[in-house]
C-alpha atoms as a PDB file:
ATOM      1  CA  UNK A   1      10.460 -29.995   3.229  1.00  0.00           C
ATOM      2  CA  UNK A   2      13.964 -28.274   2.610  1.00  0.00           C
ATOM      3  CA  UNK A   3      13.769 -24.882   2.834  1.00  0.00           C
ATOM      4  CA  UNK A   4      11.053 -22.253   4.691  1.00  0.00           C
ATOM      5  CA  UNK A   5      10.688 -18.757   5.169  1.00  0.00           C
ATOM      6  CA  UNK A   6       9.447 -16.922   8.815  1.00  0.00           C
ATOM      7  CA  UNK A   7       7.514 -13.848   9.229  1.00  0.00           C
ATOM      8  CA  UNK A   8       6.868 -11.858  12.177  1.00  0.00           C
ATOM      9  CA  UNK A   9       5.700  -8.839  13.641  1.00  0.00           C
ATOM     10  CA  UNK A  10       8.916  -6.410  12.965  1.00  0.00           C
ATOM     11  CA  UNK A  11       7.450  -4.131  16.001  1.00  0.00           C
ATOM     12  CA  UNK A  12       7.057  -6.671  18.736  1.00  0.00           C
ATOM     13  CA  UNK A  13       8.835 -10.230  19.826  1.00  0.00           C
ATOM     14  CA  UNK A  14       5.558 -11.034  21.930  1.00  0.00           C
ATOM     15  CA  UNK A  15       6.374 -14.928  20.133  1.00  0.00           C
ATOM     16  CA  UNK A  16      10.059 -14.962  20.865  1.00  0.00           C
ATOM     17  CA  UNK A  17       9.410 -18.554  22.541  1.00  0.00           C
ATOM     18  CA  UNK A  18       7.522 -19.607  20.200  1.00  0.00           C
ATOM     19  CA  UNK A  19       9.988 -18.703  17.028  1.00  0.00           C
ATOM     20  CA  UNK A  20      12.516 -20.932  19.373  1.00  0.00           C
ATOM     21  CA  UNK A  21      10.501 -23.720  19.349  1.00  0.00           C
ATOM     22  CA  UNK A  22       9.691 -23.519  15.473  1.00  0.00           C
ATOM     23  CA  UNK A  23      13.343 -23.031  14.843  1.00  0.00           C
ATOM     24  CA  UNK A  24      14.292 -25.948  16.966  1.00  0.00           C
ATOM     25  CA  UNK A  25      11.875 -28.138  15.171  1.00  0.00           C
ATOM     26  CA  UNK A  26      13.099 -26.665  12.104  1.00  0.00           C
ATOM     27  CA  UNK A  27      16.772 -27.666  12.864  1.00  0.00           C
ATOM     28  CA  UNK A  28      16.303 -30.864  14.064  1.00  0.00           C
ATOM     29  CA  UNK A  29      15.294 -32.254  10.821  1.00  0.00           C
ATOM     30  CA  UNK A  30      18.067 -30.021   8.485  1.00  0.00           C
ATOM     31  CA  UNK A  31      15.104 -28.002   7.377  1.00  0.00           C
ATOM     32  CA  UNK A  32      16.702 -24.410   5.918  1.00  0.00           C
ATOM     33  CA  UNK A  33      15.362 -21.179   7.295  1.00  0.00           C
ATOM     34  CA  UNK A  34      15.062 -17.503   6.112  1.00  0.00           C
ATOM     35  CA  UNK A  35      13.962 -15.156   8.247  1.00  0.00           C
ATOM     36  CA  UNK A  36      12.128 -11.990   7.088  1.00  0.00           C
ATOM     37  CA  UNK A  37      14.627  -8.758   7.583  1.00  0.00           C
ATOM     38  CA  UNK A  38      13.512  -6.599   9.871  1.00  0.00           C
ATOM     39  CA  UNK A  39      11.644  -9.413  12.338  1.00  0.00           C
ATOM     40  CA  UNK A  40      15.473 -10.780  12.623  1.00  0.00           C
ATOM     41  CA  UNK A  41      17.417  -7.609  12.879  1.00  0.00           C
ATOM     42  CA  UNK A  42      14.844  -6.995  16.142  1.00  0.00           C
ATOM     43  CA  UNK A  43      15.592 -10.751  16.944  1.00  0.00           C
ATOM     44  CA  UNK A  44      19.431 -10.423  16.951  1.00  0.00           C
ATOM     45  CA  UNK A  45      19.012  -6.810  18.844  1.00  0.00           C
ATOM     46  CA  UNK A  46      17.272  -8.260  21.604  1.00  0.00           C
ATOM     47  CA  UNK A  47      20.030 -11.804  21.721  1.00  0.00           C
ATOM     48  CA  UNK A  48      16.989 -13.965  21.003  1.00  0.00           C
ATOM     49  CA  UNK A  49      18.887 -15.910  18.057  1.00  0.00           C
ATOM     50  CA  UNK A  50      21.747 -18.344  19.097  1.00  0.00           C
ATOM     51  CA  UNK A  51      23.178 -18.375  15.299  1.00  0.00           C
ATOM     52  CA  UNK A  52      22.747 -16.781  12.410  1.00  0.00           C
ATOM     53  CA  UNK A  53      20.085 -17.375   9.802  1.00  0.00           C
ATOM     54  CA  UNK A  54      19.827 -16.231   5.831  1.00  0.00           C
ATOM     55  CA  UNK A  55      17.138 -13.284   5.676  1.00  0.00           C
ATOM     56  CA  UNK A  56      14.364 -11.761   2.788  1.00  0.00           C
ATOM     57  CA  UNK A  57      13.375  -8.143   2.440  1.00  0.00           C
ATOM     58  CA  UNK A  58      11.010  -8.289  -0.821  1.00  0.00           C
ATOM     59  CA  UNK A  59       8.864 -10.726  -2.527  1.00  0.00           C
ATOM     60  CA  UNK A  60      11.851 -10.801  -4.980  1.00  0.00           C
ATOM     61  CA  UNK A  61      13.888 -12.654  -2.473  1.00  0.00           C
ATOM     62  CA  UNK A  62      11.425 -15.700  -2.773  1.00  0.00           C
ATOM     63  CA  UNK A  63      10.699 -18.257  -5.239  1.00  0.00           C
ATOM     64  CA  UNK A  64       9.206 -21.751  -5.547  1.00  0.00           C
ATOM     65  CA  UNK A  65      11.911 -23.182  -4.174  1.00  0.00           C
ATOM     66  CA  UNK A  66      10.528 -22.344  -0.631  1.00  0.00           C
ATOM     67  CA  UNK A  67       7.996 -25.128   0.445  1.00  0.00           C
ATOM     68  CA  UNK A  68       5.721 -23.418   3.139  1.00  0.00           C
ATOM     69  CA  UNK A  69       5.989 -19.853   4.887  1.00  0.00           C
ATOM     70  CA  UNK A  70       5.323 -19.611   8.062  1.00  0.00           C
ATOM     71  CA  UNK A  71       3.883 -16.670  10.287  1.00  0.00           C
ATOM     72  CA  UNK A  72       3.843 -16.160  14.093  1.00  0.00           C
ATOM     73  CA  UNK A  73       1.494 -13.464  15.221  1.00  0.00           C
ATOM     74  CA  UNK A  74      -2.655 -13.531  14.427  1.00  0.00           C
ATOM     75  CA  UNK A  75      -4.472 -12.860  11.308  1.00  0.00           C
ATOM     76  CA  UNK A  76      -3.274  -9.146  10.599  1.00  0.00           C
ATOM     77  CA  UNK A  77       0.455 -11.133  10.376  1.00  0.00           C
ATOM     78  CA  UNK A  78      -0.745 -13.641   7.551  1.00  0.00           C
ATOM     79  CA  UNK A  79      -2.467 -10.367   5.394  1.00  0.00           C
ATOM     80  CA  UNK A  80       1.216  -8.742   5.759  1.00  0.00           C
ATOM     81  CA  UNK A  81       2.605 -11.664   5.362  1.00  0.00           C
ATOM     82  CA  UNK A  82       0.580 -12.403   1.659  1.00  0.00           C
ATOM     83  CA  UNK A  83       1.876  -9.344   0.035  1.00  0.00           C
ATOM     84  CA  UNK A  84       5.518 -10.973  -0.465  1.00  0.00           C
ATOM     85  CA  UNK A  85       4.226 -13.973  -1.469  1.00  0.00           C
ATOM     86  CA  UNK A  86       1.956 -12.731  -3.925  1.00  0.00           C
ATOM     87  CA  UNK A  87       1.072 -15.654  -6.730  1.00  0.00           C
ATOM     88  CA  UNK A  88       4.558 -17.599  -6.249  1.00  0.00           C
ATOM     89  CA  UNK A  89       2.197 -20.239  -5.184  1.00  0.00           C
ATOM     90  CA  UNK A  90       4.165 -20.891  -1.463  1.00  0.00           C
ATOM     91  CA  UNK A  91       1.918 -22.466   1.183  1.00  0.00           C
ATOM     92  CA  UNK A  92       1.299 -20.119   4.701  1.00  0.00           C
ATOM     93  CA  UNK A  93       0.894 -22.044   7.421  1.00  0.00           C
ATOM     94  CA  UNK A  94       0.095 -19.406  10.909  1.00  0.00           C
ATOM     95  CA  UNK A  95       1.054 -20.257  13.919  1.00  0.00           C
ATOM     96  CA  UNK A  96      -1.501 -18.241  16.463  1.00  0.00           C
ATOM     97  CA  UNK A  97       0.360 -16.289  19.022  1.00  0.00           C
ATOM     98  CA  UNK A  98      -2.841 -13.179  18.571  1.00  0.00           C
ATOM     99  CA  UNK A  99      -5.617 -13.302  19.791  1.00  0.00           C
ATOM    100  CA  UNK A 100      -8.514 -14.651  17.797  1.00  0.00           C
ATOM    101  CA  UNK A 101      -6.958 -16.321  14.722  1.00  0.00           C
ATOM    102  CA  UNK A 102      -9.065 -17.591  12.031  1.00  0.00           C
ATOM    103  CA  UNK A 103      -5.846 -17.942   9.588  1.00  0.00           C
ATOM    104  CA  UNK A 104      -3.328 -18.263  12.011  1.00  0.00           C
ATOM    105  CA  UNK A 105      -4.795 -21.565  13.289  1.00  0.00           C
ATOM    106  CA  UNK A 106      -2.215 -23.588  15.275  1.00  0.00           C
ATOM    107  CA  UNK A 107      -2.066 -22.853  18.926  1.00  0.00           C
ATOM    108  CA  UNK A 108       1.647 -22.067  20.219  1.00  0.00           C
ATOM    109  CA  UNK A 109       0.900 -25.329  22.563  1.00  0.00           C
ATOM    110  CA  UNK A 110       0.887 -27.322  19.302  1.00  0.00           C
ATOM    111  CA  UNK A 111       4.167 -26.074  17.181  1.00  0.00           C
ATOM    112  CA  UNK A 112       6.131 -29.644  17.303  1.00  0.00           C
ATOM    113  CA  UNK A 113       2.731 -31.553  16.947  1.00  0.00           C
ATOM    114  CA  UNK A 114       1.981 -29.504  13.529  1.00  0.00           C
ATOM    115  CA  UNK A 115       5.145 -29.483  11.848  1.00  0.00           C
ATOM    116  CA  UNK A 116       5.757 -33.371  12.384  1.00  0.00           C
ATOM    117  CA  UNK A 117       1.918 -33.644  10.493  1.00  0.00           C
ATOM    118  CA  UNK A 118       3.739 -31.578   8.003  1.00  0.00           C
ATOM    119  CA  UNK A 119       6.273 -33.402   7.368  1.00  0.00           C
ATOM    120  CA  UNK A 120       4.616 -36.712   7.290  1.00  0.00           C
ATOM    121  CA  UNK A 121       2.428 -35.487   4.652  1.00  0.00           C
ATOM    122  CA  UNK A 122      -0.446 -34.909   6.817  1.00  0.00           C
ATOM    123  CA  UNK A 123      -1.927 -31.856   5.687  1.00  0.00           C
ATOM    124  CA  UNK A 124      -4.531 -30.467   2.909  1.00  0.00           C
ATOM    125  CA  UNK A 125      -3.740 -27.245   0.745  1.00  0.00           C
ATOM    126  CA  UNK A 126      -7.134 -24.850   0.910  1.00  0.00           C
ATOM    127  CA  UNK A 127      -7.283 -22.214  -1.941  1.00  0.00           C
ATOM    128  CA  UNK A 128      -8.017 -19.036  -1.030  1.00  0.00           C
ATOM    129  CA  UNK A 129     -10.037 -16.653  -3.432  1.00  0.00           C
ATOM    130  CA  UNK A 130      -8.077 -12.651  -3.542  1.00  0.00           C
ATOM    131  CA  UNK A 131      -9.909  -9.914  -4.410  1.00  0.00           C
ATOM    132  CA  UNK A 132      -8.124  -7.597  -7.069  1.00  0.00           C
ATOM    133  CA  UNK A 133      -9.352  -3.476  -8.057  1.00  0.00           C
ATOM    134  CA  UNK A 134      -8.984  -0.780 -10.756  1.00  0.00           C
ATOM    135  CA  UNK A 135      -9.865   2.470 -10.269  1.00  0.00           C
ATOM    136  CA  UNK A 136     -11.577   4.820 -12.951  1.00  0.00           C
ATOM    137  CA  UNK A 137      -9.382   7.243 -13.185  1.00  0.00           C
ATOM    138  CA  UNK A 138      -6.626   5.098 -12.004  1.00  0.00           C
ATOM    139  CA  UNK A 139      -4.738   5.746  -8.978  1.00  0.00           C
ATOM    140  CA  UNK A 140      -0.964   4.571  -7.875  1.00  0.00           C
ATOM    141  CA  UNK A 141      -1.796   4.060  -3.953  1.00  0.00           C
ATOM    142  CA  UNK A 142      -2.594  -0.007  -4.967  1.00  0.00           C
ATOM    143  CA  UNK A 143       0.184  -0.284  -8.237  1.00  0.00           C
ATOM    144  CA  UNK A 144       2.175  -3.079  -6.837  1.00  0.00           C
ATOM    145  CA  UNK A 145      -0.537  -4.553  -4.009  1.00  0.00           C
ATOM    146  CA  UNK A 146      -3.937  -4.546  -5.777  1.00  0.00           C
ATOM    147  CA  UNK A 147      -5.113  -7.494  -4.403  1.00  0.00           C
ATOM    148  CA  UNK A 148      -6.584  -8.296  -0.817  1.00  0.00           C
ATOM    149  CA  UNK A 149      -7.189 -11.698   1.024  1.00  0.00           C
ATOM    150  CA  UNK A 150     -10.054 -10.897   3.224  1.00  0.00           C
ATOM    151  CA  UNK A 151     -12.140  -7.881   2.138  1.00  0.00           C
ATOM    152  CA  UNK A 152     -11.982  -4.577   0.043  1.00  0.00           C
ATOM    153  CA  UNK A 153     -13.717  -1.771   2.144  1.00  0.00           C
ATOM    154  CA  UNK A 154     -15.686   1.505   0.419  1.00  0.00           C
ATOM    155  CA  UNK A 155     -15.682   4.127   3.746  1.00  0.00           C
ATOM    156  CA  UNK A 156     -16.444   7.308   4.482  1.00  0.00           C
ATOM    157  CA  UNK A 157     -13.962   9.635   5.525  1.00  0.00           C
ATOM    158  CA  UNK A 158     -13.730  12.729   7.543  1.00  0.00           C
ATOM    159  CA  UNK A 159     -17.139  13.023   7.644  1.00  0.00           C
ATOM    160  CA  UNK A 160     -19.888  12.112  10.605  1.00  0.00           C
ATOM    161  CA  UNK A 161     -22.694  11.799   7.117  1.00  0.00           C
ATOM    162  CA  UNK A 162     -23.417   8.350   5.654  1.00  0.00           C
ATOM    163  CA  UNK A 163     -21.777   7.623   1.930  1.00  0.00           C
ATOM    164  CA  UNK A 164     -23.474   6.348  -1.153  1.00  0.00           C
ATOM    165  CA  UNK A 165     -22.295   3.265  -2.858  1.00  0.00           C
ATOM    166  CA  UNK A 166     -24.443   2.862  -5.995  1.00  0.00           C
ATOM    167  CA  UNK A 167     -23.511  -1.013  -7.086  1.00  0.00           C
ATOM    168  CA  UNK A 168     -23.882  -3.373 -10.062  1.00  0.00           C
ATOM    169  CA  UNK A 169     -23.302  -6.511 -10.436  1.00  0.00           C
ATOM    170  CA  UNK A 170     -21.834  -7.573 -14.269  1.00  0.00           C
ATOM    171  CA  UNK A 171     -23.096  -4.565 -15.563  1.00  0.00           C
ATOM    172  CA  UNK A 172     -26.585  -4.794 -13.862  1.00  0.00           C
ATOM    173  CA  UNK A 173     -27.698  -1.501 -11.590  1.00  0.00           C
ATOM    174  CA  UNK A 174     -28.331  -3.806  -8.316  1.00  0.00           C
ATOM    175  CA  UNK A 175     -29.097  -0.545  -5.395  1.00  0.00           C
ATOM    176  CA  UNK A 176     -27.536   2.212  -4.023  1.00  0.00           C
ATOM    177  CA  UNK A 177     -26.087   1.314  -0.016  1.00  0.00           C
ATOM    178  CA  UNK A 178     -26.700   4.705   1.929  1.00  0.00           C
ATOM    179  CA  UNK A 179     -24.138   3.469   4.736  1.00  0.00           C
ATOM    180  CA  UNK A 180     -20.842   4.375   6.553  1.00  0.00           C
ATOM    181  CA  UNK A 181     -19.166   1.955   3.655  1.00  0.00           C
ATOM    182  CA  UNK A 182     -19.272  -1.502   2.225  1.00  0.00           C
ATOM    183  CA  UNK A 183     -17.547  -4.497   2.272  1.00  0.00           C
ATOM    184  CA  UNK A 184     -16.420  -6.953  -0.904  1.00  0.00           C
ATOM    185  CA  UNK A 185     -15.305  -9.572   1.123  1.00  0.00           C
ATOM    186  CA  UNK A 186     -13.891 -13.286   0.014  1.00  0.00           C
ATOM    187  CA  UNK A 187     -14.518 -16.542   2.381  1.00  0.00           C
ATOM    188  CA  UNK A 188     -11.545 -16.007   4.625  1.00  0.00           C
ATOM    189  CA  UNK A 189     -12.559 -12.367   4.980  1.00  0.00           C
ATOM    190  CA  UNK A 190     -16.244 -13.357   5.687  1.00  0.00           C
ATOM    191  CA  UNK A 191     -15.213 -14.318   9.416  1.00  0.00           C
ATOM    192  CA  UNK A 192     -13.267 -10.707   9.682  1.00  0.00           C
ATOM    193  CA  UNK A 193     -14.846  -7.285   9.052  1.00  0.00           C
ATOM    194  CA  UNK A 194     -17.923  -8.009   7.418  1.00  0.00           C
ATOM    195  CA  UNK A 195     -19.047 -11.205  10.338  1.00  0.00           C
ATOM    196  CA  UNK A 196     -18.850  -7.838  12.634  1.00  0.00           C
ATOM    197  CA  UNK A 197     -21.063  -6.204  10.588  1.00  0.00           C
ATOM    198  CA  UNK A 198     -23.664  -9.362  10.324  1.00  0.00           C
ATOM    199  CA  UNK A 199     -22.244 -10.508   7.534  1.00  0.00           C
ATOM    200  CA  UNK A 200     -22.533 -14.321   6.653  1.00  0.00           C
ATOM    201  CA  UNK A 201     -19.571 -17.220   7.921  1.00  0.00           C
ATOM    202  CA  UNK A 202     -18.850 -18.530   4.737  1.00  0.00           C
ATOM    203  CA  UNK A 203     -16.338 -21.878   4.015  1.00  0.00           C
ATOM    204  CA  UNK A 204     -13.068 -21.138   2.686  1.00  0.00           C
ATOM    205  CA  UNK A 205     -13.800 -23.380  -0.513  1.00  0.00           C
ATOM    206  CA  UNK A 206     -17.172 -21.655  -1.555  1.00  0.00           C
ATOM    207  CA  UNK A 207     -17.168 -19.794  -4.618  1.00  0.00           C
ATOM    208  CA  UNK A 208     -18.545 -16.985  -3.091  1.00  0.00           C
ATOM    209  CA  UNK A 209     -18.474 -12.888  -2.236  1.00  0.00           C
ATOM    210  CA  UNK A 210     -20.340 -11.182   0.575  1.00  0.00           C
ATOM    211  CA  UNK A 211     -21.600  -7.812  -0.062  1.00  0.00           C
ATOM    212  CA  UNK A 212     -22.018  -6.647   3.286  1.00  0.00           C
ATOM    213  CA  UNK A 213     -23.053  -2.848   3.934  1.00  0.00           C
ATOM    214  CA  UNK A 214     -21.559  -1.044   7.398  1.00  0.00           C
ATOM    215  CA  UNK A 215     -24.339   0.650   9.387  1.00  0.00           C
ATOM    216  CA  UNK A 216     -26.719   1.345   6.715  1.00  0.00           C
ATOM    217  CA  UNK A 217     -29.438   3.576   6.600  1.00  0.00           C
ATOM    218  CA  UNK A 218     -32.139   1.865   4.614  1.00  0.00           C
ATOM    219  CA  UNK A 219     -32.621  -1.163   7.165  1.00  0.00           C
ATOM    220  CA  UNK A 220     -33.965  -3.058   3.882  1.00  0.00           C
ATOM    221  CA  UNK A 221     -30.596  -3.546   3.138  1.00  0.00           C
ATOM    222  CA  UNK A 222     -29.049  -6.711   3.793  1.00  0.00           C
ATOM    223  CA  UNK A 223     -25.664  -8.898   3.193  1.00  0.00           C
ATOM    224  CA  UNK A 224     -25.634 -10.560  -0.188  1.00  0.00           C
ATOM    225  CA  UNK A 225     -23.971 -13.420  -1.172  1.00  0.00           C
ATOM    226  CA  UNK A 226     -22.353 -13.282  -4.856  1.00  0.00           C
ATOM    227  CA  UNK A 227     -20.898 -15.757  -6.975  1.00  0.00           C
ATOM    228  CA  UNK A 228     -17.122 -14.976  -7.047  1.00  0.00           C
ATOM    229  CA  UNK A 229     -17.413 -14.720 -10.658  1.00  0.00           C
ATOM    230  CA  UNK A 230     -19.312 -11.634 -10.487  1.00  0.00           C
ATOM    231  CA  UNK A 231     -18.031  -8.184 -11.751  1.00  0.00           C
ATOM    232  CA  UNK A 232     -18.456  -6.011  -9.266  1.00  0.00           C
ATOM    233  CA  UNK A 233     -18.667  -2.152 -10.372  1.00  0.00           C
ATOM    234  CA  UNK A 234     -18.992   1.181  -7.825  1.00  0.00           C
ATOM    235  CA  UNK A 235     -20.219   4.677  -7.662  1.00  0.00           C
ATOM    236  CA  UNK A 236     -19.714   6.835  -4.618  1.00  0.00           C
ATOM    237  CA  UNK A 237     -21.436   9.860  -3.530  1.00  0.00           C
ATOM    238  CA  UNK A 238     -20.303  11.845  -0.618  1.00  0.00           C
ATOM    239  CA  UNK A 239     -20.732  15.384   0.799  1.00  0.00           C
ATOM    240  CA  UNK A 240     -16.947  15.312   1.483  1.00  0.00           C
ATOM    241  CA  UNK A 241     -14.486  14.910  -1.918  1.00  0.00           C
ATOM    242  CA  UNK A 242     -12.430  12.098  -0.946  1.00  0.00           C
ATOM    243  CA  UNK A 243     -13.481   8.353   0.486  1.00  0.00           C
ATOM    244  CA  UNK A 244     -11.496   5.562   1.818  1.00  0.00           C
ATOM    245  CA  UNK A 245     -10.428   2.449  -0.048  1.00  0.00           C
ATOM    246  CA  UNK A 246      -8.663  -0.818   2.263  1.00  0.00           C
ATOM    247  CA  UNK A 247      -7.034  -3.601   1.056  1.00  0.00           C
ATOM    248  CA  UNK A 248      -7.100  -5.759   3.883  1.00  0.00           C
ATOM    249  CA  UNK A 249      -4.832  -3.528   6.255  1.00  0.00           C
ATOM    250  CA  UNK A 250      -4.064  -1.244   3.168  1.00  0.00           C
ATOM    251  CA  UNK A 251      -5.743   1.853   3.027  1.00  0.00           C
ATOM    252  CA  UNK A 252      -5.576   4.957   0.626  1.00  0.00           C
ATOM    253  CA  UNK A 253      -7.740   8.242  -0.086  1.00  0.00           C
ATOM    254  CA  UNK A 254      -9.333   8.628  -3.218  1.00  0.00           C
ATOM    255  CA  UNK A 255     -11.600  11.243  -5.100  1.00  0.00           C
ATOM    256  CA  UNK A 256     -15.129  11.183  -4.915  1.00  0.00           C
ATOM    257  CA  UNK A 257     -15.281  11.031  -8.502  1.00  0.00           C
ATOM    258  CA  UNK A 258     -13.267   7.529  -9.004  1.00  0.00           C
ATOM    259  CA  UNK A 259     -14.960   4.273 -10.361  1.00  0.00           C
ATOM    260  CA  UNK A 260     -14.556   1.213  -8.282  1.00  0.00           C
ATOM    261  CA  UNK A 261     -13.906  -1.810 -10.066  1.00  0.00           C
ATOM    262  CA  UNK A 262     -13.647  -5.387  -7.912  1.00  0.00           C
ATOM    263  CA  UNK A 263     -13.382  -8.926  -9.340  1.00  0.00           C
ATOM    264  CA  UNK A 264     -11.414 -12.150  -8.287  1.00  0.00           C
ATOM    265  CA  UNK A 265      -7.760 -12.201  -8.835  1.00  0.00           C
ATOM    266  CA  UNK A 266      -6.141 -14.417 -11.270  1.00  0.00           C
ATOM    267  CA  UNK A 267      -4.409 -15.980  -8.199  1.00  0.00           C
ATOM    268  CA  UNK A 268      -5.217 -17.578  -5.077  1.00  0.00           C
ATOM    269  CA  UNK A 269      -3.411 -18.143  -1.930  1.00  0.00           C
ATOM    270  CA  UNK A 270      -2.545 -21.558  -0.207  1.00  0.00           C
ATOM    271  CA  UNK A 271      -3.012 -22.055   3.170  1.00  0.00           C
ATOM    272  CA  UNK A 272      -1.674 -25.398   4.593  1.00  0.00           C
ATOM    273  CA  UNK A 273      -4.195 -27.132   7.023  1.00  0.00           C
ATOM    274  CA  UNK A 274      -2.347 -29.859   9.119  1.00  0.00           C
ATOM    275  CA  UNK A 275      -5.212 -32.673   9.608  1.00  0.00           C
ATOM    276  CA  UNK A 276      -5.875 -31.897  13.527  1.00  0.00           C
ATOM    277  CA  UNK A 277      -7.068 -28.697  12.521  1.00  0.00           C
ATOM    278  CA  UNK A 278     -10.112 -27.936  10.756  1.00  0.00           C
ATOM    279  CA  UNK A 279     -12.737 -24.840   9.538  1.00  0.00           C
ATOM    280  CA  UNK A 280     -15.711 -26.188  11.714  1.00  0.00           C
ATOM    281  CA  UNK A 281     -13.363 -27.292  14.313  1.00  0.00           C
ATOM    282  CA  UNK A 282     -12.111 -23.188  13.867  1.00  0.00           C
ATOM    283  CA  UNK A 283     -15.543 -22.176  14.235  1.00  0.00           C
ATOM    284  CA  UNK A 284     -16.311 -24.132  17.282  1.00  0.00           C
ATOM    285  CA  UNK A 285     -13.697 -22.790  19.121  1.00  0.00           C
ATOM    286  CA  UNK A 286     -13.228 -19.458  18.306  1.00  0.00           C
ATOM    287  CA  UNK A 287     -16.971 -18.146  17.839  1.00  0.00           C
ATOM    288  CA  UNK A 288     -18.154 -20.789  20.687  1.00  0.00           C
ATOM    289  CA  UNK A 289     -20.749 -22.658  18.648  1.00  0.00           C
ATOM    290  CA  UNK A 290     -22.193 -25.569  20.634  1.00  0.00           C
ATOM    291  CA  UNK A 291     -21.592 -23.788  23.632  1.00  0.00           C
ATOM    292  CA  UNK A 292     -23.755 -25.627  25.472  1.00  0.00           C
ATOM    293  CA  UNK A 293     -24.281 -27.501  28.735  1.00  0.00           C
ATOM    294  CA  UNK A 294     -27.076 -29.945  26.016  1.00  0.00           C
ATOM    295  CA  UNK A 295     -23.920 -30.229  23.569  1.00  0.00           C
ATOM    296  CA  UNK A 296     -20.964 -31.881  25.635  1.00  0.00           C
ATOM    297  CA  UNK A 297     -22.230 -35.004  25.270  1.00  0.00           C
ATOM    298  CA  UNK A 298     -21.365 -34.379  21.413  1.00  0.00           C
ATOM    299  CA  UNK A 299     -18.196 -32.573  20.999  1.00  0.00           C
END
């Protein structure tokens, strides 16, 4: 490892100590670092920085030369954090100073720990499936940044009434969701908005969807698990004109009249796993499975 790039919250230095520590690491062993702009100009304004360090504004500023990316913050950082990497193929490895953290997964208490697994080779690479859209007619708001990690999101908007999202699957009519919305959401994004909704945990390597409807009206309806091949086509009807479409944390306002087209993205995103951390071991600790007085004897 020669060279890395940092992201942060730009609004908040909530993991100032923890950027020290990761920069000290970082230092001792002549590793390069580049901090994203406007998480260092807040750095340097509040004297948290005891030298200077080469910054990026734009997924332009990075290439393949950069061996891992590294976030400090919770999940919401990483999904910011994926739009300048894009598919230049640069590992993200979170470091968890949010709250719940099912990308972000090493704990601030375990910085040094991680990076010297890192650099001693001890570490897998997970591919992550993206989720890309068109729009029928087409619409600017998602030009650059049509992708999403976790979930795309059909919602209602300024309206109290439920939406209709008539869906098919590869060209096949499958039913129309009378709901507040619905979620497309990959593995990673199964443990975000669509878990919340009763939506299944699904592991990062399946190839998988999750079609998972929010609040719907016909109980009948249920989450569906897709193969992440599927062509995914939709139809909205609303009393109001406009809906909501999110990428992730990106959100715009379309016409009731636009197509919805979803499918995987030619790309994927890799997220670097040190080998003391794993997806069950993830599970166990942030949803508290086994939390049992019958299950200490195992864990």
């Amino acid at each position: 490892m020669k060279k890395v790039a940092i992201y942060g919250q730009s609004y908040s230095i909530s993991a100032e100590k923890e950027l020290k520590i990761l920069l000290e690491v970082l230092q001792e062993n002549n590793i390069v670092s580049f901090i994203e702009k406007k998480f260092y100009n807040l750095l340097v304004k509040a004297n948290s920085l005891d030298k200077k360090y080469p910054t990026f504004s734009h997924f332009n500023d990075l290439n393949n030369s950069f061996d891992v990316l590294f976030t400090l913050g919770g999940d919401g950082t990483i999904l910011r954090a994926v739009t300048y990497i894009r598919d230049l193929g640069i590992p993200i490895l979170g470091i968890n100073t949010g709250r719940l953290g099912f990308l972000a997964t090493i704990n601030k208490k375990t910085i040094k720990e991680s990076v010297a697994l890192i650099l001693e080779g001890e570490y897998s690479i997970q591919e992550r499936t993206l989720l890309t859209i068109k729009t029928s007619p087409e619409t600017n708001a998602f030009s650059e940044l049509n992708f999403a990690l976790n979930e795309v999101t059909i919602a209602r908007k300024n309206t109290t009434s439920m939406i209709g999202v008539e869906t098919s699957l590869n060209n096949e009519y499958l039913t129309n969701y009378w709901a507040d919305g619905l979620i497309i959401a990959t593995p990673t994004g199964s443990t975000g908005y669509s878990l919340s909704c009763n939506g299944p945990v699904i592991s990062p390597d399946s190839k998988n969807l999750v079609i998972t409807p929010i609040a719907p009206h016909n109980l009948n309806a249920r989450p569906m698990v897709i193969s992440d091949e599927t062509k995914i086509e939709l139809t909205i009807n609303s009393r109001e004109k406009d809906f909501l479409i999110s990428l992730d944390s990106r959100i715009t306002s379309v016409s009731k009249n636009t197509k919805v087209f979803i499918e995987k993205a030619p790309f994927t995103v890799k997220s670097m796993i040190p080998n003391n951390q794993s997806f069950l071991q993830t599970l166990r600790t942030k949803l508290l499975w086994g939390e049992d007085t019958r299950n200490e004897t195992n864990l």
